[in-house]
PDB file of N, CA and C in Angstrom:
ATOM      1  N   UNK A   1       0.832  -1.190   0.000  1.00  0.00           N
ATOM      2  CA  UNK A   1       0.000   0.000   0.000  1.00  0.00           C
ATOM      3  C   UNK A   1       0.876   1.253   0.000  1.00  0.00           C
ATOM      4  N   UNK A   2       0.538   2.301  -0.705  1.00  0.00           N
ATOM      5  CA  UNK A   2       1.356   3.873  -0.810  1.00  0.00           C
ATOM      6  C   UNK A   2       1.169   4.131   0.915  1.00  0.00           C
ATOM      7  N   UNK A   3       2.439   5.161   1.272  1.00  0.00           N
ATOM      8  CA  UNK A   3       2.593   5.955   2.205  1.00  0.00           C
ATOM      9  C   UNK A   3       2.501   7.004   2.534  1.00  0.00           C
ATOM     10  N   UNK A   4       2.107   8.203   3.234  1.00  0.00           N
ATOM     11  CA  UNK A   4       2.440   9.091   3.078  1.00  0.00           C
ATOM     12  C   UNK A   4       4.173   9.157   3.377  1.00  0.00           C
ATOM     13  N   UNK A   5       4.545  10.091   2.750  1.00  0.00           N
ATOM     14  CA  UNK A   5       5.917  10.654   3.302  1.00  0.00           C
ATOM     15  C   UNK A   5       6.400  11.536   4.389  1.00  0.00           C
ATOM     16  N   UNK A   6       5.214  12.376   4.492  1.00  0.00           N
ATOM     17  CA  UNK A   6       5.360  12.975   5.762  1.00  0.00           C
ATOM     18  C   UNK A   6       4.932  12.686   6.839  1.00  0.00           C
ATOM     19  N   UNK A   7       3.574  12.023   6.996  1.00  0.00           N
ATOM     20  CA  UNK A   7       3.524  11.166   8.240  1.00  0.00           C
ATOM     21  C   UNK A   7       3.631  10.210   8.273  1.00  0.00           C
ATOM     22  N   UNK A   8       4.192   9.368   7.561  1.00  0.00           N
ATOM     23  CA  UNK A   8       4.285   8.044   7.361  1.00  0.00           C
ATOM     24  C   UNK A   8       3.076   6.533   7.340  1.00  0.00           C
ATOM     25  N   UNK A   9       2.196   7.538   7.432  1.00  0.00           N
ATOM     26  CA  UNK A   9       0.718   6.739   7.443  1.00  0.00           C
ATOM     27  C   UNK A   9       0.090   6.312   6.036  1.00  0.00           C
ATOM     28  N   UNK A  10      -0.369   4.774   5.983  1.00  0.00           N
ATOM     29  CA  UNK A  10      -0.586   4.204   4.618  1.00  0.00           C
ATOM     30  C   UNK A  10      -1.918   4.182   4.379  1.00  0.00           C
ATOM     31  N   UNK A  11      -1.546   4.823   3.127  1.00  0.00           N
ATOM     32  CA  UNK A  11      -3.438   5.241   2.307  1.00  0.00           C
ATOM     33  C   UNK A  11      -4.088   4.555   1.829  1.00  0.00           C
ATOM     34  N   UNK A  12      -4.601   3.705   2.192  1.00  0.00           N
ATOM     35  CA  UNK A  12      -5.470   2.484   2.091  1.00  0.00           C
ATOM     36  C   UNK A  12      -6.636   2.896   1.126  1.00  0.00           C
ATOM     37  N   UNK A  13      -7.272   1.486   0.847  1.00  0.00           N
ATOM     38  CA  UNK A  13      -8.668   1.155  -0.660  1.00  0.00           C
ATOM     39  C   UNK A  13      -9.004   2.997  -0.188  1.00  0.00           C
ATOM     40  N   UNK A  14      -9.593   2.532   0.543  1.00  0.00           N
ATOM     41  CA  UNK A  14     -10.669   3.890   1.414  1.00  0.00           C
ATOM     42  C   UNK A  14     -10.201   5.142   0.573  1.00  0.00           C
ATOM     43  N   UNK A  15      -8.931   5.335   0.509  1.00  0.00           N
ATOM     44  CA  UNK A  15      -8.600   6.747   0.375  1.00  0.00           C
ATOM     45  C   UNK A  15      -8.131   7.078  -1.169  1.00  0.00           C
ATOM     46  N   UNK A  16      -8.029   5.401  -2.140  1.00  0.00           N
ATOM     47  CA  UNK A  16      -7.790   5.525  -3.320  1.00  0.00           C
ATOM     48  C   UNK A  16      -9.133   5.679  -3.965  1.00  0.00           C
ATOM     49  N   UNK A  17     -10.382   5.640  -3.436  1.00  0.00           N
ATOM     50  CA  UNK A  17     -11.658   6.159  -3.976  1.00  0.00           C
ATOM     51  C   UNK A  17     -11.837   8.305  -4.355  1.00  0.00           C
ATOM     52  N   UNK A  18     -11.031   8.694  -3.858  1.00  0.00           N
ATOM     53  CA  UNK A  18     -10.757  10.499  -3.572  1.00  0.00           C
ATOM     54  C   UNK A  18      -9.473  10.432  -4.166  1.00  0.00           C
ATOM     55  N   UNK A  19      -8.830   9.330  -4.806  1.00  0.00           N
ATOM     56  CA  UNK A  19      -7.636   9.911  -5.881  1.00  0.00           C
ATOM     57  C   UNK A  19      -7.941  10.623  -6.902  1.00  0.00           C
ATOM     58  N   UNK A  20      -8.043  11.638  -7.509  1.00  0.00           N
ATOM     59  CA  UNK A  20      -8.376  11.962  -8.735  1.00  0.00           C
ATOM     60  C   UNK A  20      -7.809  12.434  -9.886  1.00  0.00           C
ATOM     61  N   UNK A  21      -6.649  13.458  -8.655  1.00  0.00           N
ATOM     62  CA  UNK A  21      -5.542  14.599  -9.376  1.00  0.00           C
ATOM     63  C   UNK A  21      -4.260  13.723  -8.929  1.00  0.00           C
ATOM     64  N   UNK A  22      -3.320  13.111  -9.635  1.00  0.00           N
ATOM     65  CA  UNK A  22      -2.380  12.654  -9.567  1.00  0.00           C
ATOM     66  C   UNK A  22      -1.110  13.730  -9.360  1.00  0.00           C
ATOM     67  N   UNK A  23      -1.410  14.932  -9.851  1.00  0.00           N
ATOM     68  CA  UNK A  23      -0.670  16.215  -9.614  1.00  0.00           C
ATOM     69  C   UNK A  23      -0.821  16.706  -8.293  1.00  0.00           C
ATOM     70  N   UNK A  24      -1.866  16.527  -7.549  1.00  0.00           N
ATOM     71  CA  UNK A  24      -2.349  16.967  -6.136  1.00  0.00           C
ATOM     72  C   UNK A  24      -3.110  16.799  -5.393  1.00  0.00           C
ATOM     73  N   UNK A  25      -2.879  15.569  -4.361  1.00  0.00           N
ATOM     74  CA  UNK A  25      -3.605  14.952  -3.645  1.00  0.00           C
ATOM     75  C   UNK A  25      -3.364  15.045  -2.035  1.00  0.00           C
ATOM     76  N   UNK A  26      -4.250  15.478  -1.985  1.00  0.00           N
ATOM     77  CA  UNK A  26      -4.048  16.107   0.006  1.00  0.00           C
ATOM     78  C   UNK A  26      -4.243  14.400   0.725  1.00  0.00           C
ATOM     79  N   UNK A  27      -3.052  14.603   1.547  1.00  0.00           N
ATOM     80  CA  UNK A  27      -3.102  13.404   2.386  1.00  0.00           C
ATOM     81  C   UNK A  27      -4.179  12.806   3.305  1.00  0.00           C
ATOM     82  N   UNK A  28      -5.403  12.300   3.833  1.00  0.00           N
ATOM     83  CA  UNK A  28      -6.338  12.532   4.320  1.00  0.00           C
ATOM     84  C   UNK A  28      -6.005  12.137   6.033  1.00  0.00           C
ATOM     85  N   UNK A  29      -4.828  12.287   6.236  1.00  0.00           N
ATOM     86  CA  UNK A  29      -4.020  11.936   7.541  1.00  0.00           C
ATOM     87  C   UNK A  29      -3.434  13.401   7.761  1.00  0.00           C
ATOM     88  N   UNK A  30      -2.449  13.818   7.681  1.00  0.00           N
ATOM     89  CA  UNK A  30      -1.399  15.090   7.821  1.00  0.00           C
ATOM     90  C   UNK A  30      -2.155  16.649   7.093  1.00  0.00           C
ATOM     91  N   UNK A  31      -2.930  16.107   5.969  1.00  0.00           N
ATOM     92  CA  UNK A  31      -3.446  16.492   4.673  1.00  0.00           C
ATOM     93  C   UNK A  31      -2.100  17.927   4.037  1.00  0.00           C
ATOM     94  N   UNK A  32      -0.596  17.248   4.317  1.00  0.00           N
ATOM     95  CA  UNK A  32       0.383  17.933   3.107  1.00  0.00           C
ATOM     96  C   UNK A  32      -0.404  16.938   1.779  1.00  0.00           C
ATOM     97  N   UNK A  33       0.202  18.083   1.096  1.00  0.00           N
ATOM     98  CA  UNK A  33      -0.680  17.639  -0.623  1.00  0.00           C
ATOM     99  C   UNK A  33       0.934  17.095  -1.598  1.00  0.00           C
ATOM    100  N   UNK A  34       0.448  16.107  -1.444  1.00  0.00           N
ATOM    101  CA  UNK A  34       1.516  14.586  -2.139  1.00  0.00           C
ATOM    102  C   UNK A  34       1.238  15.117  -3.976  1.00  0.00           C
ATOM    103  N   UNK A  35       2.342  14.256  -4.556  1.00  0.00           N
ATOM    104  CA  UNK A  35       2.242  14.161  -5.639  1.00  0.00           C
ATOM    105  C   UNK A  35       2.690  12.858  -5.721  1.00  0.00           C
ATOM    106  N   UNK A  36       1.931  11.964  -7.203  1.00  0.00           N
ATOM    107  CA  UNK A  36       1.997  10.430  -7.116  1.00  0.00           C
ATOM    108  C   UNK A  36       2.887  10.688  -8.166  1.00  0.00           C
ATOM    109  N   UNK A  37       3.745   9.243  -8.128  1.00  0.00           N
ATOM    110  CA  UNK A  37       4.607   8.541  -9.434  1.00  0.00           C
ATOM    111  C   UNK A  37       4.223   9.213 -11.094  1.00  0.00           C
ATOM    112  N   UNK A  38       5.179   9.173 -11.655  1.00  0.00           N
ATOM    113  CA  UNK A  38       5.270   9.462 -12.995  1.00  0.00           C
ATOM    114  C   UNK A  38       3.880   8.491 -13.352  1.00  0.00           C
ATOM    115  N   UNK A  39       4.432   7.513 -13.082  1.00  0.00           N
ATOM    116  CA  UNK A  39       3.507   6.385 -13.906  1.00  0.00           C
ATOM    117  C   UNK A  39       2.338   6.271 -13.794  1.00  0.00           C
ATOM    118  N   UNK A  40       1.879   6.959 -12.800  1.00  0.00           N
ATOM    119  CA  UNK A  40       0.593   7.073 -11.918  1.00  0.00           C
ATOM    120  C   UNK A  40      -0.399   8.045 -12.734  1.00  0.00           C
ATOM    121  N   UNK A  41       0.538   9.337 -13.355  1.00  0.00           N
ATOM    122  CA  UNK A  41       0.087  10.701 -14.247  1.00  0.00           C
ATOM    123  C   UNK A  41       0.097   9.996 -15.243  1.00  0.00           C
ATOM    124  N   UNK A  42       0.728   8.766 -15.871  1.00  0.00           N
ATOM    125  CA  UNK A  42       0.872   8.354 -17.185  1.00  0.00           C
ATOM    126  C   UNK A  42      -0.727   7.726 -17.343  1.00  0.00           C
ATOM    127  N   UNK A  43      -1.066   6.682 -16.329  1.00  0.00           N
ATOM    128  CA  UNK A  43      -2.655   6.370 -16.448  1.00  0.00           C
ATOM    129  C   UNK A  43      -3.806   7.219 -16.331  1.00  0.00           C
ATOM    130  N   UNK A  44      -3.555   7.745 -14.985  1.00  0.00           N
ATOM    131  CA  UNK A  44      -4.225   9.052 -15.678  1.00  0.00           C
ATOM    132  C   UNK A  44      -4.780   9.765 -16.536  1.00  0.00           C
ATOM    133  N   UNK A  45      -3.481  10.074 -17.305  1.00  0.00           N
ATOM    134  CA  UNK A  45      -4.193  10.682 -18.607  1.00  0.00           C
ATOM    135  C   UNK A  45      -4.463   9.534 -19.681  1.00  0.00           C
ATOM    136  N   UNK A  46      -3.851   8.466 -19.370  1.00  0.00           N
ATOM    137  CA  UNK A  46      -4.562   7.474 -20.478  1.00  0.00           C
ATOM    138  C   UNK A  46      -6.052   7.037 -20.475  1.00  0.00           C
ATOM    139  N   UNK A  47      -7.133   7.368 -18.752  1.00  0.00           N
ATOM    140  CA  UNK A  47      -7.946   6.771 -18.486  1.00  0.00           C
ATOM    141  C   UNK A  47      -8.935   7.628 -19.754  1.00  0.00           C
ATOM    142  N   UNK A  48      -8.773   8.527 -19.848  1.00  0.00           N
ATOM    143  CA  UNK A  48      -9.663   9.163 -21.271  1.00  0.00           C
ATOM    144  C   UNK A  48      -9.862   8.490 -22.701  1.00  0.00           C
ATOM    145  N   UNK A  49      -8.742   8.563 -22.888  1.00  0.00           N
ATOM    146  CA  UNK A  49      -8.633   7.831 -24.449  1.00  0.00           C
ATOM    147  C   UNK A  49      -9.057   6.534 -24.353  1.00  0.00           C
ATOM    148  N   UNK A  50      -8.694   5.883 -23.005  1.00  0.00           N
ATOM    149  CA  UNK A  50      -9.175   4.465 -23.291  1.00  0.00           C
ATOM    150  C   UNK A  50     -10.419   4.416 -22.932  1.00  0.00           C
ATOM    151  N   UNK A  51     -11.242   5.020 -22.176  1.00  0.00           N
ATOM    152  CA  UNK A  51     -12.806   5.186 -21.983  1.00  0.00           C
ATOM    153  C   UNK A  51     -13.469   5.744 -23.213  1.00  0.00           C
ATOM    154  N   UNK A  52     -12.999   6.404 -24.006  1.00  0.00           N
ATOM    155  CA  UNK A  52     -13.581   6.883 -25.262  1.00  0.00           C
ATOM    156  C   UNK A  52     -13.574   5.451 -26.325  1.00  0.00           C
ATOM    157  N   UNK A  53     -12.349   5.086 -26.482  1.00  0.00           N
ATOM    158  CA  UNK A  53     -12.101   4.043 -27.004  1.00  0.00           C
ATOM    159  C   UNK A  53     -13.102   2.759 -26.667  1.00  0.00           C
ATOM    160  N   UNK A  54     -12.939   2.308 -25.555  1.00  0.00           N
ATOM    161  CA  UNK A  54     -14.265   1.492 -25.228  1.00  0.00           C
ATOM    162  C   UNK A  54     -15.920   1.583 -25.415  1.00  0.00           C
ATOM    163  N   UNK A  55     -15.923   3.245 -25.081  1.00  0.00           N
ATOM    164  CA  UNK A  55     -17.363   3.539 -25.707  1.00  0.00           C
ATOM    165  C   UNK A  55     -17.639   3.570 -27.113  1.00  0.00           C
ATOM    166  N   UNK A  56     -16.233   3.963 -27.879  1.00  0.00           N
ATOM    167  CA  UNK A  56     -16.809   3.823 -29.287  1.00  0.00           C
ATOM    168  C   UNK A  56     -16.505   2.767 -30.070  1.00  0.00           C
ATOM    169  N   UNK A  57     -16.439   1.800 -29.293  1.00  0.00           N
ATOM    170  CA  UNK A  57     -16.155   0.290 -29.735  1.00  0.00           C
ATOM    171  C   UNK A  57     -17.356  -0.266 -29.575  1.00  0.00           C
ATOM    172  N   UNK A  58     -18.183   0.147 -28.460  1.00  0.00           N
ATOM    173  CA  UNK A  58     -19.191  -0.611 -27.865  1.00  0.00           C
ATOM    174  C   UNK A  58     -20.668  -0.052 -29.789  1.00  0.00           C
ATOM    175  N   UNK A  59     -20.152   1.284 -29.534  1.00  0.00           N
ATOM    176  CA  UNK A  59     -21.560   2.407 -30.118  1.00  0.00           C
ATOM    177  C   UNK A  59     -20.916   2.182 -31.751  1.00  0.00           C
ATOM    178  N   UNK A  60     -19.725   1.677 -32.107  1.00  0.00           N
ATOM    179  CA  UNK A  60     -19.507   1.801 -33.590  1.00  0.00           C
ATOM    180  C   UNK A  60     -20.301  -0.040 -33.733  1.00  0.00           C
ATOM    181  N   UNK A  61     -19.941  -1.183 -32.906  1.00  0.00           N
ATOM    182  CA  UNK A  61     -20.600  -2.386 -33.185  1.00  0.00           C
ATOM    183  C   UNK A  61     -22.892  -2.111 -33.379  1.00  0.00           C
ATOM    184  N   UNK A  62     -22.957  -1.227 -32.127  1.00  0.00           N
ATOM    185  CA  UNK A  62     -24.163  -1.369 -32.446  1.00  0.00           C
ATOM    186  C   UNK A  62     -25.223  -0.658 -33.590  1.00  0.00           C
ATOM    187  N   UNK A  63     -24.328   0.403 -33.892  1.00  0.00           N
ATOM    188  CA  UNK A  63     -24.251   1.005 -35.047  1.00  0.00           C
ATOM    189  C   UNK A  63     -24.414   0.189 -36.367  1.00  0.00           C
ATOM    190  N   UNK A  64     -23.492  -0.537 -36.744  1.00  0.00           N
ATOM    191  CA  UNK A  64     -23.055  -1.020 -37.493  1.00  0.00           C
ATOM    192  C   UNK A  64     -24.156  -2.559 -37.304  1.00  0.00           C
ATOM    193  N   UNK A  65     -24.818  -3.113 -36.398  1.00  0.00           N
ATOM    194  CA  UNK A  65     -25.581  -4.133 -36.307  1.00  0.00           C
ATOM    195  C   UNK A  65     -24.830  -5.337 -35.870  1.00  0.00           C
ATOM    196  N   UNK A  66     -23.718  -5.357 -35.443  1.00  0.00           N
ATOM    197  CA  UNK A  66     -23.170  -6.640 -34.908  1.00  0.00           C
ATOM    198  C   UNK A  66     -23.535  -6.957 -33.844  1.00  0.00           C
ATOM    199  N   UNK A  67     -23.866  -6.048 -32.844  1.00  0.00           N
ATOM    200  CA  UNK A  67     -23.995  -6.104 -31.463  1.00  0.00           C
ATOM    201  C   UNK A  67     -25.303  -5.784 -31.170  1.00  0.00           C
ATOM    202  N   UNK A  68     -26.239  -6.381 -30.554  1.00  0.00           N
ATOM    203  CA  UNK A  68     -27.534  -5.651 -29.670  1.00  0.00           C
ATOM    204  C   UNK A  68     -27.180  -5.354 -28.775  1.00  0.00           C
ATOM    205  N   UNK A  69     -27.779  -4.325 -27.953  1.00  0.00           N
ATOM    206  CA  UNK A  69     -27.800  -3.778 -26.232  1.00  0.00           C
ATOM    207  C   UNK A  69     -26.936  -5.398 -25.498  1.00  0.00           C
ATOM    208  N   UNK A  70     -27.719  -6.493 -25.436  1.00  0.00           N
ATOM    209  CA  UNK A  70     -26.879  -7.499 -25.055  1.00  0.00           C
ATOM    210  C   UNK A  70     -25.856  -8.192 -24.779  1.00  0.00           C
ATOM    211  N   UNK A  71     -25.620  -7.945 -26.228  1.00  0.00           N
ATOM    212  CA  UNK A  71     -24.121  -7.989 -26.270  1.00  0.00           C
ATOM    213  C   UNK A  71     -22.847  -6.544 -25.791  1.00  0.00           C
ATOM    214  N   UNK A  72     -23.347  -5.418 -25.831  1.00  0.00           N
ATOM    215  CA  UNK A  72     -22.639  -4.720 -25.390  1.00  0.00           C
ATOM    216  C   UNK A  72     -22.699  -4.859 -23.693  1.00  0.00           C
ATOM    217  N   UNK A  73     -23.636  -5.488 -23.250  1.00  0.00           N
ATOM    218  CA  UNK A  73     -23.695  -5.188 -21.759  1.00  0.00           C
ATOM    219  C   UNK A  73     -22.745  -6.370 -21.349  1.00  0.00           C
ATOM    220  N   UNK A  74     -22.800  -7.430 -22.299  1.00  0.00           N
ATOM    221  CA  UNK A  74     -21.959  -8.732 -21.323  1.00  0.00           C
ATOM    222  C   UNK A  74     -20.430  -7.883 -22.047  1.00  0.00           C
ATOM    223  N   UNK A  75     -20.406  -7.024 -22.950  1.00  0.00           N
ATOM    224  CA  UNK A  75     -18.811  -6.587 -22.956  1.00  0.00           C
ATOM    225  C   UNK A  75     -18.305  -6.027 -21.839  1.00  0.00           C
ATOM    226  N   UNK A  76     -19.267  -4.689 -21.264  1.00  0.00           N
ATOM    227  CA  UNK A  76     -18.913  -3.803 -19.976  1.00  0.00           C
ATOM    228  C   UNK A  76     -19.140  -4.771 -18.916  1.00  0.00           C
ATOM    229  N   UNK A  77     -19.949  -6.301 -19.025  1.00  0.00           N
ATOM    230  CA  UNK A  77     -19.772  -7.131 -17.621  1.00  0.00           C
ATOM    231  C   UNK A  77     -18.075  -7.659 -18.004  1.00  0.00           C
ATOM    232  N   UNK A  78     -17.861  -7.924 -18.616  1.00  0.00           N
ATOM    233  CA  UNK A  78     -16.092  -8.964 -18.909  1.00  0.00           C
ATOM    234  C   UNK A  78     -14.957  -7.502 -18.971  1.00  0.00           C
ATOM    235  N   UNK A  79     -15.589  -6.222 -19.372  1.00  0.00           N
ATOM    236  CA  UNK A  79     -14.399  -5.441 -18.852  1.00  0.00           C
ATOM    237  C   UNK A  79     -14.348  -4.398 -17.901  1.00  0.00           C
ATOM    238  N   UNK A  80     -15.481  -4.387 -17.163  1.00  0.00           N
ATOM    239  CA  UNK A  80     -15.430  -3.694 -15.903  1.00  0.00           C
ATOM    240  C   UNK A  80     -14.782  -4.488 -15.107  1.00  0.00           C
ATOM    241  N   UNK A  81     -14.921  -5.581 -14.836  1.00  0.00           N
ATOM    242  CA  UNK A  81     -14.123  -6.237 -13.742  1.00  0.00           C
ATOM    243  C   UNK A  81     -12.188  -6.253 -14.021  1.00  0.00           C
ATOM    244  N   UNK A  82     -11.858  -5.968 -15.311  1.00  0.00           N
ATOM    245  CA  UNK A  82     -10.687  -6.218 -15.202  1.00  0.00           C
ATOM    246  C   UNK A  82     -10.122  -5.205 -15.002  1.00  0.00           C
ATOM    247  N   UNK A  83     -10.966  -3.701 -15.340  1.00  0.00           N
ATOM    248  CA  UNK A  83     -10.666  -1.701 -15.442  1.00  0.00           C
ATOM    249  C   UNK A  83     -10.121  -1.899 -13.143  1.00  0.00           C
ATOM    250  N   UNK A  84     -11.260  -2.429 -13.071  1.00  0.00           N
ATOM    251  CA  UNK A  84     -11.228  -2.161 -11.349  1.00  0.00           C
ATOM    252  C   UNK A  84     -10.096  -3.095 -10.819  1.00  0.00           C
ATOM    253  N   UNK A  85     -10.030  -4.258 -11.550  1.00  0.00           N
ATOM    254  CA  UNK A  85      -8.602  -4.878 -11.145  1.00  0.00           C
ATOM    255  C   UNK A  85      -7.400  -4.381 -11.251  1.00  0.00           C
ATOM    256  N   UNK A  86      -7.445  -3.804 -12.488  1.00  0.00           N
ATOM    257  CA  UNK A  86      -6.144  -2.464 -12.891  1.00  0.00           C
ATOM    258  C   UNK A  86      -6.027  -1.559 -11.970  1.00  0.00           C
ATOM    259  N   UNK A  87      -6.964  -0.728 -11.851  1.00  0.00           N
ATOM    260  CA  UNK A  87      -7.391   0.421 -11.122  1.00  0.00           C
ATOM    261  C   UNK A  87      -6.774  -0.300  -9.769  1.00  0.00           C
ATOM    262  N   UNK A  88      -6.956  -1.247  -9.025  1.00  0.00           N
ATOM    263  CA  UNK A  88      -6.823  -1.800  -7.558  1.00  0.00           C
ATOM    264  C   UNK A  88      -4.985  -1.847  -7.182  1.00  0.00           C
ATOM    265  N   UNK A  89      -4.360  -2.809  -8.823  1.00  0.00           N
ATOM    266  CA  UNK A  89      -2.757  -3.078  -8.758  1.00  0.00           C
ATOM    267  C   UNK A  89      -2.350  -2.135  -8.646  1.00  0.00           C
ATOM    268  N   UNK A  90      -2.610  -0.558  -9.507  1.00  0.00           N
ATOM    269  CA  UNK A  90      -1.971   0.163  -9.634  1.00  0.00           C
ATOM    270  C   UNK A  90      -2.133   1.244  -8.541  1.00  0.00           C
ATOM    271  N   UNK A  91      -3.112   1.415  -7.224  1.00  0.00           N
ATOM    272  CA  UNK A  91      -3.160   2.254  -6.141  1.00  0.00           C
ATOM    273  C   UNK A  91      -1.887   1.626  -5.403  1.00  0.00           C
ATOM    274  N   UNK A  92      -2.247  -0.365  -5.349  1.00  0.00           N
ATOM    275  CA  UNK A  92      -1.209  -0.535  -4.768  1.00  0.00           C
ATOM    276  C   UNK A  92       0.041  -0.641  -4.591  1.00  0.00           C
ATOM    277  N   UNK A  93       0.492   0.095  -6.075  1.00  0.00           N
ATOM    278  CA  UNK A  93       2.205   0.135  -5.822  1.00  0.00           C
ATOM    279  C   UNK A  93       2.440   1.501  -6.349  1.00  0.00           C
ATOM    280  N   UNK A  94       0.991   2.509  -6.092  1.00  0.00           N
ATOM    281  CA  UNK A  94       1.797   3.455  -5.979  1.00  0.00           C
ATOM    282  C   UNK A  94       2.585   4.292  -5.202  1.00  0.00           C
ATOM    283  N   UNK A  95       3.819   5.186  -5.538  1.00  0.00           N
ATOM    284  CA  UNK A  95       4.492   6.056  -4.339  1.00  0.00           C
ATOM    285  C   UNK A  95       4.334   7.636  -4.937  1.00  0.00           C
ATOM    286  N   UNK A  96       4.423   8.145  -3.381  1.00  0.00           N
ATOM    287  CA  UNK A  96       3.992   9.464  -3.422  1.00  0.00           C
ATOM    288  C   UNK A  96       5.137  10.445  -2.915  1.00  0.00           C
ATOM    289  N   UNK A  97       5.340  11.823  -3.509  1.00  0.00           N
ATOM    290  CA  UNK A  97       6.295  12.365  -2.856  1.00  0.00           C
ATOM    291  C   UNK A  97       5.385  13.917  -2.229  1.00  0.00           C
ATOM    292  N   UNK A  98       6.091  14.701  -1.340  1.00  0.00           N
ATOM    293  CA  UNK A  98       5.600  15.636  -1.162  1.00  0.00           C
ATOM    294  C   UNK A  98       5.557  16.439  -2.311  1.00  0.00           C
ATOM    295  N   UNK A  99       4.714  17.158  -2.274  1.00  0.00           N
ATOM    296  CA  UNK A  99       4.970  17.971  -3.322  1.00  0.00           C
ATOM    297  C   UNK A  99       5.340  19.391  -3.246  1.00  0.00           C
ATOM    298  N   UNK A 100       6.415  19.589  -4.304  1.00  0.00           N
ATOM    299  CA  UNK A 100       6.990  21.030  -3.818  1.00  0.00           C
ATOM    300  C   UNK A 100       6.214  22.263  -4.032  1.00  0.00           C
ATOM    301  N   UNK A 101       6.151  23.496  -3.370  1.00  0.00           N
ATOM    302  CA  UNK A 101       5.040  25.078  -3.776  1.00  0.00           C
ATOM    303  C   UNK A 101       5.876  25.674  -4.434  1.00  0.00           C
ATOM    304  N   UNK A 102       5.735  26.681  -4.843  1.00  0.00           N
ATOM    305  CA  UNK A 102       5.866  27.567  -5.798  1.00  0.00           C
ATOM    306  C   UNK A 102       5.696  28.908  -5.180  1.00  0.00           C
ATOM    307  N   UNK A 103       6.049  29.011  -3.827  1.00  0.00           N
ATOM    308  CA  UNK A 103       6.001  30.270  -2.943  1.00  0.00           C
ATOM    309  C   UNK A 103       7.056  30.934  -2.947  1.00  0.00           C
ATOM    310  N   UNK A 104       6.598  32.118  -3.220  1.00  0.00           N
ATOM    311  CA  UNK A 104       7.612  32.986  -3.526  1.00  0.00           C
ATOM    312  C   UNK A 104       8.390  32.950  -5.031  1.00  0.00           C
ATOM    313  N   UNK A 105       7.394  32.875  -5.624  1.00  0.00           N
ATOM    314  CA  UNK A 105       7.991  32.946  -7.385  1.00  0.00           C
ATOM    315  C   UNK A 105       7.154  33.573  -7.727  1.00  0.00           C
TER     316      UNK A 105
END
């Protein structure tokens, strides 16, 4: 599980539900405002493109007549469970640093 760095207290499921800003996330212990891993900003911004991507995979099949409502729903049942499995690995190895201000510039 991630740590804080300044109080050394670990941010558990609970507190990866209020992750949002990978650029600035107030500790919900100390509440100094952390900044997560590179890799952390890298999903992040990927969670867009690939949610667009999934929706217009789902809306170009039914469009197109391959798919009924049915079939798109058992797609979002077989890949929601694996988005939240992702979503779960990747809180848990993420690390956080303080993050530096910009006071006095």
């Amino acid at each position: 599980m991630p740590t804080c760095p300044n109080c050394g207290r670990e941010l558990g499921w609970r507190q990866s539900f209020s992750f949002w800003n990978p650029w600035n996330f107030p500790c919900p212990h100390c509440e100094v405002t952390l900044e997560a891993s590179r890799i952390q900003k890298y999903i992040a911004i990927a969670v867009v493109p690939v949610g667009m991507l999934l929706a217009g995979v789902t809306t170009y099949f039914q469009k197109s007549g391959v798919w009924q409502t049915a079939e798109s729903l058992i797609f979002f049942a077989l890949v929601a469970p694996l988005l939240v499995a992702g979503a779960l690995v990747s809180w848990r190895y993420t690390q956080f640093t303080v993050k530096k201000t910009n006071e006095g510039l």
